[in-house]
Each structure stands twice: as structure tokens, then as C-alpha cells.
N, C-alpha and C. Protein backbone atom coordinates (compact mmCIF):
# COMPACT_ATOMS: atom_id res chain seq x y z
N UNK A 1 14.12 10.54 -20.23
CA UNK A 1 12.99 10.94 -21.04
C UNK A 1 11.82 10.00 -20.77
N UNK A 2 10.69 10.66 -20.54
CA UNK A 2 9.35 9.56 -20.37
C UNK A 2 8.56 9.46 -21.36
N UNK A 3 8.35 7.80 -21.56
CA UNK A 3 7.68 7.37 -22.97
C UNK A 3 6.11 8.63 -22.89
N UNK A 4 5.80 7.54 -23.88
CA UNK A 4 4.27 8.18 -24.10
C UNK A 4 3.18 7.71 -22.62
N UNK A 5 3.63 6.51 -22.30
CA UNK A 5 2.93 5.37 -21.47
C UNK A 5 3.73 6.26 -20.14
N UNK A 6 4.44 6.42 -19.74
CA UNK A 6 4.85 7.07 -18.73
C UNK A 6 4.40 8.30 -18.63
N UNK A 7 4.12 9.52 -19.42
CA UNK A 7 3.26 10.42 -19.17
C UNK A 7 2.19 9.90 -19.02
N UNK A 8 1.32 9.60 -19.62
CA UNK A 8 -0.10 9.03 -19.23
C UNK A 8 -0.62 8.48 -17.98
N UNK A 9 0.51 7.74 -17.59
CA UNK A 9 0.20 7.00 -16.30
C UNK A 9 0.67 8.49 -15.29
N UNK A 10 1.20 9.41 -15.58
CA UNK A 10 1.64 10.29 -14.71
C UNK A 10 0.58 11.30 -14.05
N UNK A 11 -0.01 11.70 -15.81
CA UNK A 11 -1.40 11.98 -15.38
C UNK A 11 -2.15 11.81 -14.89
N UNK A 12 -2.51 10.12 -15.29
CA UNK A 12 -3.76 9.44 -14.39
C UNK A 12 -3.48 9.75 -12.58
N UNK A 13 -1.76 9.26 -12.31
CA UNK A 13 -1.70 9.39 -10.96
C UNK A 13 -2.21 10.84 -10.52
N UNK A 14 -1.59 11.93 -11.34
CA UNK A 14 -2.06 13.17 -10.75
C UNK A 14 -3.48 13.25 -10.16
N UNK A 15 -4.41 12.94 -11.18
CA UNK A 15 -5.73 12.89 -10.68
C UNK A 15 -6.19 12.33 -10.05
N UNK A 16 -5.41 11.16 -9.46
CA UNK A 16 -6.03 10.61 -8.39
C UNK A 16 -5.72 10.96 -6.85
N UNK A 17 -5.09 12.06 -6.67
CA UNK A 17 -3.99 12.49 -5.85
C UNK A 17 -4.70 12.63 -4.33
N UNK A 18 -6.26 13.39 -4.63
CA UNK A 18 -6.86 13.55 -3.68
C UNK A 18 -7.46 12.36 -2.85
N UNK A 19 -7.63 11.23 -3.95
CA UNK A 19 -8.06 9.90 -3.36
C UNK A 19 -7.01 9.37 -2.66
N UNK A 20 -5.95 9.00 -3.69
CA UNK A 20 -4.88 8.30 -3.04
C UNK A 20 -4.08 9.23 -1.55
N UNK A 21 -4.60 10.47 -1.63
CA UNK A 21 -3.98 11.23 -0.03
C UNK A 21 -5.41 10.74 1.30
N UNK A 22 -6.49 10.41 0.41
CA UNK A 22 -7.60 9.91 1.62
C UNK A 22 -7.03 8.00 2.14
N UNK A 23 -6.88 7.51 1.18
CA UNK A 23 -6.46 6.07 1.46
C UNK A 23 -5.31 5.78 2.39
N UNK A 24 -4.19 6.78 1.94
CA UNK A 24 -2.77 6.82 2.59
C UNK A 24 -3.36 7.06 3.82
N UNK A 25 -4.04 7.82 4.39
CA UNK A 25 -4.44 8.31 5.46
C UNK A 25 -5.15 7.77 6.49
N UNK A 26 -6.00 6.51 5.66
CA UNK A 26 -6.82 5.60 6.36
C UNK A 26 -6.14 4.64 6.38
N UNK A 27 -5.04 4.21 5.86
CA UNK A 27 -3.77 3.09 5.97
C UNK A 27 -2.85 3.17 7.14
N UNK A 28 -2.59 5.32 7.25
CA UNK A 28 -1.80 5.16 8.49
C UNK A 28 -2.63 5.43 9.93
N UNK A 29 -3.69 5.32 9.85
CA UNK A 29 -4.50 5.33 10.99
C UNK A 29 -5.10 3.84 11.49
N UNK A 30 -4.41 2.66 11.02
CA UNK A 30 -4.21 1.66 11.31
C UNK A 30 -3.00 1.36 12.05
N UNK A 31 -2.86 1.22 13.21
CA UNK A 31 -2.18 0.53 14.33
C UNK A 31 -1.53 -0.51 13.92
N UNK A 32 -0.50 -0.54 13.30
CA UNK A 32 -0.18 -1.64 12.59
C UNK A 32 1.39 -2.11 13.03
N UNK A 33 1.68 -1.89 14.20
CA UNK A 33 3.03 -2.53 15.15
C UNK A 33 2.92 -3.94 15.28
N UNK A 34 3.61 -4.61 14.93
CA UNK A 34 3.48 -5.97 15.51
C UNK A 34 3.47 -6.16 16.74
N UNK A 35 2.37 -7.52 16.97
CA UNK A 35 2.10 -7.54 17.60
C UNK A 35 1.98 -9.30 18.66
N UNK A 36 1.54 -10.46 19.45
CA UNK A 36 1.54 -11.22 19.44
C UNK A 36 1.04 -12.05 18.72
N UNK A 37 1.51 -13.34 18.15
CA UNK A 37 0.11 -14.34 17.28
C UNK A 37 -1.20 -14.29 18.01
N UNK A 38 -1.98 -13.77 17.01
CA UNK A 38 -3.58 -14.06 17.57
C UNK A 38 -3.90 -15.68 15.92
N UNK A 39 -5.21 -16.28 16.28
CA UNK A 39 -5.55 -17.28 14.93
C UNK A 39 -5.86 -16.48 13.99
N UNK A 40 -5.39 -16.50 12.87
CA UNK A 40 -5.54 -15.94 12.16
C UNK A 40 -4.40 -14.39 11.58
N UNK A 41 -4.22 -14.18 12.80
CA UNK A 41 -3.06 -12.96 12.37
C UNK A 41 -1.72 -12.72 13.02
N UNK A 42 -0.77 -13.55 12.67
CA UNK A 42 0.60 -13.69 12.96
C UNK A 42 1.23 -12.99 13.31
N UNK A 43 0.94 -11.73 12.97
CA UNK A 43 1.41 -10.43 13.61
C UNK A 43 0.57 -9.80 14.24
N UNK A 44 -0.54 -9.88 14.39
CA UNK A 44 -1.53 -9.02 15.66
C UNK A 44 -2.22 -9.15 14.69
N UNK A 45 -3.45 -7.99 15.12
CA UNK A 45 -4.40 -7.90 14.76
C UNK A 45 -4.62 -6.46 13.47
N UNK A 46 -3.54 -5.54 14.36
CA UNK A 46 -3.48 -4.51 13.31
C UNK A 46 -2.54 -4.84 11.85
N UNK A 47 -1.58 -5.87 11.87
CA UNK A 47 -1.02 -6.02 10.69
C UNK A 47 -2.11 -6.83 9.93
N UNK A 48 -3.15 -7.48 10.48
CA UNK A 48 -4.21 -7.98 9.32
C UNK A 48 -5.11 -7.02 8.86
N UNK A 49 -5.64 -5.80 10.03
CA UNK A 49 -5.91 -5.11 9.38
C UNK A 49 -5.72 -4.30 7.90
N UNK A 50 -4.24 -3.85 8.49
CA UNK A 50 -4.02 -3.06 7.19
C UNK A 50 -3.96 -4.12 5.64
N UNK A 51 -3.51 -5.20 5.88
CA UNK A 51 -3.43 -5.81 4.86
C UNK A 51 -4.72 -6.15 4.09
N UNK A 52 -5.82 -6.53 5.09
CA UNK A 52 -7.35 -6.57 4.20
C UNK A 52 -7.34 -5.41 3.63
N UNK A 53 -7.16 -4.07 4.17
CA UNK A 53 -7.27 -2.55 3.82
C UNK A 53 -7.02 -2.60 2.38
N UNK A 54 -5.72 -3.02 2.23
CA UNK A 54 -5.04 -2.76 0.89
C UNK A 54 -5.63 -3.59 0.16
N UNK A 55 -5.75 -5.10 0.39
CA UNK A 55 -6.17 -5.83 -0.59
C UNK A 55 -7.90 -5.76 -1.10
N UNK A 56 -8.75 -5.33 0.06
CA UNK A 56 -10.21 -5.07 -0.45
C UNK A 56 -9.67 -3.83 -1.43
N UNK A 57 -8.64 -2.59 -1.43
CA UNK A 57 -8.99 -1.37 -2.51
C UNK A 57 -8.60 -2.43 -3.45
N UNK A 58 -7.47 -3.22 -3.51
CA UNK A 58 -7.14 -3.77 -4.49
C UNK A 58 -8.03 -4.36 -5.77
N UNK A 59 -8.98 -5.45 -4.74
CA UNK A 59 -10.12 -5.77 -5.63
C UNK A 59 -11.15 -4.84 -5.73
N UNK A 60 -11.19 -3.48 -5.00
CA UNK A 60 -12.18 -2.64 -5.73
C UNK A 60 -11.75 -2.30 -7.23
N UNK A 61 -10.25 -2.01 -7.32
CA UNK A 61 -10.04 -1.51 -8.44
C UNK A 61 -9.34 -2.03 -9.18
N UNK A 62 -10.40 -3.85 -9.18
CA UNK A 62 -10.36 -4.77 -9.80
C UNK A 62 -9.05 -5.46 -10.58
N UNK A 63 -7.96 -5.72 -9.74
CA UNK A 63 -6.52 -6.21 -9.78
C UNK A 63 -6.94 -7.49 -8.84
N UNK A 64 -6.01 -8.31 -9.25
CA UNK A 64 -6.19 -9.87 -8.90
C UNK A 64 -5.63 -9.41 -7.26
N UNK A 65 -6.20 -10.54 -6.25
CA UNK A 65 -5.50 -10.30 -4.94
C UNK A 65 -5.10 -11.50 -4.38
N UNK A 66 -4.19 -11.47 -3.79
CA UNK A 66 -3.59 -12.93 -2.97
C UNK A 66 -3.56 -12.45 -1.60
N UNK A 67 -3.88 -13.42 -0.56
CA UNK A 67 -3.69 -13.32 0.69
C UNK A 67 -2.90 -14.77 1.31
N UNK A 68 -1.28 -14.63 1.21
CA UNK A 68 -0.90 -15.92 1.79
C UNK A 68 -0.26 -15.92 3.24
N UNK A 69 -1.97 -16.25 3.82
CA UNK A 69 -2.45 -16.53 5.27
C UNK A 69 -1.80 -15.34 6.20
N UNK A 70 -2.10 -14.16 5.94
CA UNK A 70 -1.16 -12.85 6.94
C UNK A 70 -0.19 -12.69 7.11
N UNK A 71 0.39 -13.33 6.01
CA UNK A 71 2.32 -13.01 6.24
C UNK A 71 2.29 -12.41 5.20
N UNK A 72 1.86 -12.05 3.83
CA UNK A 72 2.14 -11.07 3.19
C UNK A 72 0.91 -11.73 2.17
N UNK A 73 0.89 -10.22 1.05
CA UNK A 73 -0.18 -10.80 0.59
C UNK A 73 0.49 -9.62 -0.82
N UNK A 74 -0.50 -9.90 -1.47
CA UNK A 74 -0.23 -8.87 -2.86
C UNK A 74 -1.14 -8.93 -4.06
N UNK A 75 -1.04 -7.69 -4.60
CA UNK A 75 -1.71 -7.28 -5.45
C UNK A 75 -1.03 -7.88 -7.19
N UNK A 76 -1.54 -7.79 -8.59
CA UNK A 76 -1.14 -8.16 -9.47
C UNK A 76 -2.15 -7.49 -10.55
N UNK A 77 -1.27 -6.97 -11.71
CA UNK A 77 -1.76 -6.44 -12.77
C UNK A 77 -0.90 -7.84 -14.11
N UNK A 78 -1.57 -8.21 -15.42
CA UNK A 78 -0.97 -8.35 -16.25
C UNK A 78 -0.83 -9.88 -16.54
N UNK A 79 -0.51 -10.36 -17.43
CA UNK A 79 -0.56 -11.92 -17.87
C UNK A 79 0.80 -12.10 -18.23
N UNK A 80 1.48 -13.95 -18.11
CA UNK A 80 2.66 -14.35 -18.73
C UNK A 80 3.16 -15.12 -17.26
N UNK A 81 4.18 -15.93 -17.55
CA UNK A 81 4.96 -16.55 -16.61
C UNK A 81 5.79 -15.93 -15.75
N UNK A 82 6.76 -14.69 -16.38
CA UNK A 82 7.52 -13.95 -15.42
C UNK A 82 6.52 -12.91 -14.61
N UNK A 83 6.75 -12.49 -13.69
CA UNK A 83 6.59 -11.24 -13.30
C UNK A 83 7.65 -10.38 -12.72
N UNK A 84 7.84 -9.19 -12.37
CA UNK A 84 8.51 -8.46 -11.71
C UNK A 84 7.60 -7.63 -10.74
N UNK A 85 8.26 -7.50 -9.29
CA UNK A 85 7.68 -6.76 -8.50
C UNK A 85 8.50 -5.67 -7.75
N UNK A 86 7.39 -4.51 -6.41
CA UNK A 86 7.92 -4.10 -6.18
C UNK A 86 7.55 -4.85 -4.09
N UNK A 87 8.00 -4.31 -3.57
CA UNK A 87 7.73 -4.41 -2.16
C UNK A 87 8.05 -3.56 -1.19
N UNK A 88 6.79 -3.61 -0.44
CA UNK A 88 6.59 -2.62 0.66
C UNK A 88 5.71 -3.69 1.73
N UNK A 89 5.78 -2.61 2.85
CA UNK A 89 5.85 -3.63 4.36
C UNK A 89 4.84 -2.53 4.69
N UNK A 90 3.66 -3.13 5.45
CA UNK A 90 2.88 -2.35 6.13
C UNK A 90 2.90 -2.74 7.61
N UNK A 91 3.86 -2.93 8.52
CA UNK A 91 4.05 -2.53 9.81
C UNK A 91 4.61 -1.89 10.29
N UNK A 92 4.84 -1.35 11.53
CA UNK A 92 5.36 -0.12 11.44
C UNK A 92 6.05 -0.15 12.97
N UNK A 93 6.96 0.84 13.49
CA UNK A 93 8.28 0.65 14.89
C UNK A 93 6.97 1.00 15.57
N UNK A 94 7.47 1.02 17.20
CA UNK A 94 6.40 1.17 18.23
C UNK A 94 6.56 2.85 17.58
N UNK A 95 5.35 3.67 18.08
CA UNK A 95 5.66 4.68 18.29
C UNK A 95 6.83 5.68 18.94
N UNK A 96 6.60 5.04 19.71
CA UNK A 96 7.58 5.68 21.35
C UNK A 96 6.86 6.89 21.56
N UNK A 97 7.99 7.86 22.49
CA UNK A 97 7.05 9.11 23.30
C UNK A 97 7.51 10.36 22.29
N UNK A 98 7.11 11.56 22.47
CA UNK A 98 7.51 12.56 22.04
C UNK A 98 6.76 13.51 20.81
N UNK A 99 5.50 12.79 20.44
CA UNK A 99 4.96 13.15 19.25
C UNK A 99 4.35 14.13 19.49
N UNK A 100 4.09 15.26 18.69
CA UNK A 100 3.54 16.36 18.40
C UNK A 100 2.37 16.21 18.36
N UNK A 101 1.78 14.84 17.13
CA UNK A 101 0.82 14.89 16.89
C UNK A 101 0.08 13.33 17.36
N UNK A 102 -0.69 12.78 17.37
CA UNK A 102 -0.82 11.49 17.97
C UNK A 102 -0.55 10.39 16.44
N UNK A 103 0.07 9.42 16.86
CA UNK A 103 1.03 8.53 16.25
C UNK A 103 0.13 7.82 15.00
N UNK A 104 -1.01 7.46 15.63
CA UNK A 104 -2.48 7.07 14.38
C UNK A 104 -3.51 7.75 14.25
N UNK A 105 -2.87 8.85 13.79
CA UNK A 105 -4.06 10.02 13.78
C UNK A 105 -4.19 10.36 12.11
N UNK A 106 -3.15 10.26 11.78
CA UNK A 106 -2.90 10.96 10.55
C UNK A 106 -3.34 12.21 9.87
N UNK A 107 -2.93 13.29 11.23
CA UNK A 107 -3.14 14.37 10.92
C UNK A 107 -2.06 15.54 9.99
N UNK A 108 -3.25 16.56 9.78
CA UNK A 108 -1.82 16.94 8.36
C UNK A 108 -1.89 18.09 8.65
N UNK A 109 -1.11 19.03 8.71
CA UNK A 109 -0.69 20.39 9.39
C UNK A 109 0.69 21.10 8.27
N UNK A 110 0.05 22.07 7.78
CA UNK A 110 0.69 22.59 6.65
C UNK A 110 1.40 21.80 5.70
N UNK A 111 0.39 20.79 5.03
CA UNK A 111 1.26 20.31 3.73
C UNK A 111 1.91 18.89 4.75
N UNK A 112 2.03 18.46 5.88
CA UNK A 112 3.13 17.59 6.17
C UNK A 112 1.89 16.65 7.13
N UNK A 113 1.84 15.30 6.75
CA UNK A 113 0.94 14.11 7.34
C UNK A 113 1.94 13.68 8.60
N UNK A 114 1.36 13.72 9.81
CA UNK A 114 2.05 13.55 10.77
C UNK A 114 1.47 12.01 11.11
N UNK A 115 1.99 10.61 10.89
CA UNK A 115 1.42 9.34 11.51
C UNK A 115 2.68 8.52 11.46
N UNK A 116 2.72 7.95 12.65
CA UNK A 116 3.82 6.33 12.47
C UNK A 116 3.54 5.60 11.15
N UNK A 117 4.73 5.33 10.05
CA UNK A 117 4.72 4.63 8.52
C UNK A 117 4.14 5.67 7.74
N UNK A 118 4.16 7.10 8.14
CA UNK A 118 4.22 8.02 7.17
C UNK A 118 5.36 8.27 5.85
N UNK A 119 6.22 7.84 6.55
CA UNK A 119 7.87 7.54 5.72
C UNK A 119 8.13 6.23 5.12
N UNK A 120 7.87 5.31 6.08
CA UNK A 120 8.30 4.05 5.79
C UNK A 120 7.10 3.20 6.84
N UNK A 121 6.37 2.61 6.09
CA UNK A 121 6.51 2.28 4.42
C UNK A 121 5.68 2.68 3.02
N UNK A 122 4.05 2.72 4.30
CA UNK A 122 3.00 2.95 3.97
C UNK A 122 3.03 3.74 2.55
N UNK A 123 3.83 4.58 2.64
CA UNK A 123 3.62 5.75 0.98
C UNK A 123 4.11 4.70 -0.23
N UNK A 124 4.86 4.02 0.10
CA UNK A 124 5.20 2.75 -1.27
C UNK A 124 4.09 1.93 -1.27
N UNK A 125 3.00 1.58 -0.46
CA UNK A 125 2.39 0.54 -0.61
C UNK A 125 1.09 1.36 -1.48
N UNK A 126 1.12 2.50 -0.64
CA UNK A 126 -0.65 2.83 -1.32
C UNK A 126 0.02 3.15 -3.03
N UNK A 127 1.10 3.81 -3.27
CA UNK A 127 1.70 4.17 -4.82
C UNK A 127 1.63 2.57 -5.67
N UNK A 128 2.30 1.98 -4.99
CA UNK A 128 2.22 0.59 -5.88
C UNK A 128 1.35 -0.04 -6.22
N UNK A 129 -0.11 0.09 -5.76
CA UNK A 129 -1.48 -0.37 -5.69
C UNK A 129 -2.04 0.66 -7.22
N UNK A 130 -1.88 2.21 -6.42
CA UNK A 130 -2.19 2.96 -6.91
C UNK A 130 -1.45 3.06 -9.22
N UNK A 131 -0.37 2.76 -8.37
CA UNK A 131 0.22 2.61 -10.29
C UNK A 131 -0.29 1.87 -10.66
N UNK A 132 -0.75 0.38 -10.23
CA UNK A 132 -1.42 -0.87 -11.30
C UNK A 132 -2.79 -0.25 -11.16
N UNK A 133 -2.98 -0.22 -10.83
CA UNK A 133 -4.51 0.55 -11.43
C UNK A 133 -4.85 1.55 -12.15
N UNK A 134 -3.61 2.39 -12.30
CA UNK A 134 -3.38 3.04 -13.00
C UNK A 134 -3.13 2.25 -14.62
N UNK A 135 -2.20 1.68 -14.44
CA UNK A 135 -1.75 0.61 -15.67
C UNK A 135 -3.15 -0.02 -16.49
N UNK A 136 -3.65 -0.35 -15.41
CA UNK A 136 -4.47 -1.37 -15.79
C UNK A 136 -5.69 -0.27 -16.93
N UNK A 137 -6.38 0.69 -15.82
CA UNK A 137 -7.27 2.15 -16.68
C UNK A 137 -6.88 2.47 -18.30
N UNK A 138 -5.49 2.66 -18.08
CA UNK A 138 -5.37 3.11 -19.56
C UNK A 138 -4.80 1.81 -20.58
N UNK A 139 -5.26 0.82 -20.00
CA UNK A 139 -4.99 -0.51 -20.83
C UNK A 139 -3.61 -0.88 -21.27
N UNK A 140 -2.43 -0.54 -20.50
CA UNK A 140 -1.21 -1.36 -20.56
C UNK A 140 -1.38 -2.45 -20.51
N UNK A 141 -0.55 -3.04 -21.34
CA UNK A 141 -0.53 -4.79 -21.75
C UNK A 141 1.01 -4.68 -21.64
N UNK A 142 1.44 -4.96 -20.09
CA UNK A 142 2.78 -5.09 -20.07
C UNK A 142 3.30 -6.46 -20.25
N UNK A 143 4.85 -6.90 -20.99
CA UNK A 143 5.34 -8.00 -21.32
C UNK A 143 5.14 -9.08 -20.38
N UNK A 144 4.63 -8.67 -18.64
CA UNK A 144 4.86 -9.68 -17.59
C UNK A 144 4.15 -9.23 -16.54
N UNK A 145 3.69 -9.82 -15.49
CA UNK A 145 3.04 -10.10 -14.28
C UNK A 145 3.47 -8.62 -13.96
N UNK A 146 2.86 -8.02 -13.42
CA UNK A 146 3.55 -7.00 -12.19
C UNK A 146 2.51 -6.87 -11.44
N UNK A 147 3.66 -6.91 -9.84
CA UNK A 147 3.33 -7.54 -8.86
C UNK A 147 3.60 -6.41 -7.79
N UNK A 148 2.88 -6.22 -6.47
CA UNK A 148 3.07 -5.23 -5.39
C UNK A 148 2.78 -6.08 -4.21
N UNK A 149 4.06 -6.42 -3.72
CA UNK A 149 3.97 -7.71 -2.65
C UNK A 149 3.87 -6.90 -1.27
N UNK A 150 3.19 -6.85 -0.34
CA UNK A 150 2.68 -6.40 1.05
C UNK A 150 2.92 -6.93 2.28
N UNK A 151 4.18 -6.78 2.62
CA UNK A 151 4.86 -7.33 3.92
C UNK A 151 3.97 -7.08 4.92
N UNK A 152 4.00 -7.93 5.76
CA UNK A 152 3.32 -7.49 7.39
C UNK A 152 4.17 -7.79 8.32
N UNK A 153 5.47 -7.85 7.77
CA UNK A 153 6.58 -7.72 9.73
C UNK A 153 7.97 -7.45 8.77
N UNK A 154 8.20 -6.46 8.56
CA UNK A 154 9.42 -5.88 7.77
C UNK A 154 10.30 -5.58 8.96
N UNK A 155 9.67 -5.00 10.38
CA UNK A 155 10.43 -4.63 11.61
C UNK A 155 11.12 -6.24 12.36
């Protein structure tokens, strides 16, 4: 059964559905395979990408942001000593050969987004962003920290 606070937030997500399908989309059209150390980005260049990606929406939609130094970084809704989180990895396997559609394209063809980290992971990362901001809109004051930690080499 879903509280009162769980419909609400269900709603809010609904309506954001069209945004959060534009973001997902500009997340998986980031090249985000690991890659060699460059300064600054431990995993290439595309795993820093995506991670600024997430963390600039983050502080658009004004949730605290951490960046510790391109190895992972994360988002945070909420006050208190504990927190609980969830985690998702924004890099993604080589492509390889065989694709229908091109691998960072993130093209969508009847209802179905064709991009490398269409599955895994990318759809947990933009949702987990997407719920605390959600949380945060309709003024949940949850008991503890919650946290959406952002891997950059899960492979």
C-alpha cells in the first residue's frame, strides 16, 4: 500500500516524465566507457563528463552536490547524521559491433531508447536525482540524509 507521501511523489514523477526522458537521453549520448587517466579524469574524459552532467542538474534543482575528485560524486536531499543511499554507475561496456542503432545516439524507435547504459545504469541515476527533487518540491522532511551516489567505473 502507498502512503500519502508515496502517491504524491508518484505524481510529481509522472509529470516530470517528459523532462526526465530529455535528460536520460542527453546522459546516454555521453560516451562514457572508460577510458585512460587523463588530469583531472581518472576514467577518461567521458566518465567526467557525464558526472558534471548529473551533478550541474543536481544543483539546478537545488540538492547539495559533492564531487570526490572523478571517482564518484553524489547528490543529497535532507538533514541529520545518518543517511541512507542508493547507487548507480554512469559508465558504461565498450559498445562492440552489431547495433541497429548507433551506440550514443539515443535514438528512440517505437516506445524503445536504443543507447549503450540504456539498461544499466544510466535509468537509476537520472530516477535517483529525479526522486530527491522530487522529495525535496513537495517538502519531505525525511528522518535522514538521502543520498544518490554516482559511480564512474562500475565496469
Amino acid at each position: 500500500m502507498i502512503d500519502e507521501m508515496g502517491k504524491a511523489l508518484q505524481e510529481k514523477m509522472a509529470g516530470y516524465r517528459k523532462e526526465m526522458l530529455f535528460h536520460f537521453k542527453q546522459l546516454l549520448k555521453i560516451d562514457s566507457v572508460r577510458r585512460d587517466r587523463q588530469p583531472g579524469a581518472p576514467f577518461g574524459p567521458g566518465n567526467r563528463q557525464a558526472l558534471d552532467y548529473v551533478l550541474e542538474l543536481s544543483k539546478a534543482f537545488g540538492l547539495e552536490t559533492v564531487n570526490l575528485d572523478y571517482y564518484i560524486g553524489y547528490s543529497e536531499y535532507g538533514q541529520g547524521e545518518d543517511y541512507i543511499c542508493s547507487v548507480a554507475h554512469l559508465d558504461v561496456v565498450p559498445p562492440g559491433d552489431g547495433w541497429s542503432h548507433p551506440p550514443f545516439a539515443a535514438e528512440e524507435t517505437e516506445g524503445t531508447i536504443y543507447a549503450r547504459g540504456a539498461g544499466d545504469d544510466k535509468p537509476g541515476v537520472i530516477a535517483g536525482l529525479y526522486a530527491l527533487r522530487c522529495m525535496k518540491e513537495l517538502g519531505y522532511k525525511p528522518a535522514r540524509r538521502i543520498r544518490v551516489i554516482y559511480g564512474c567505473a562500475e565496469e
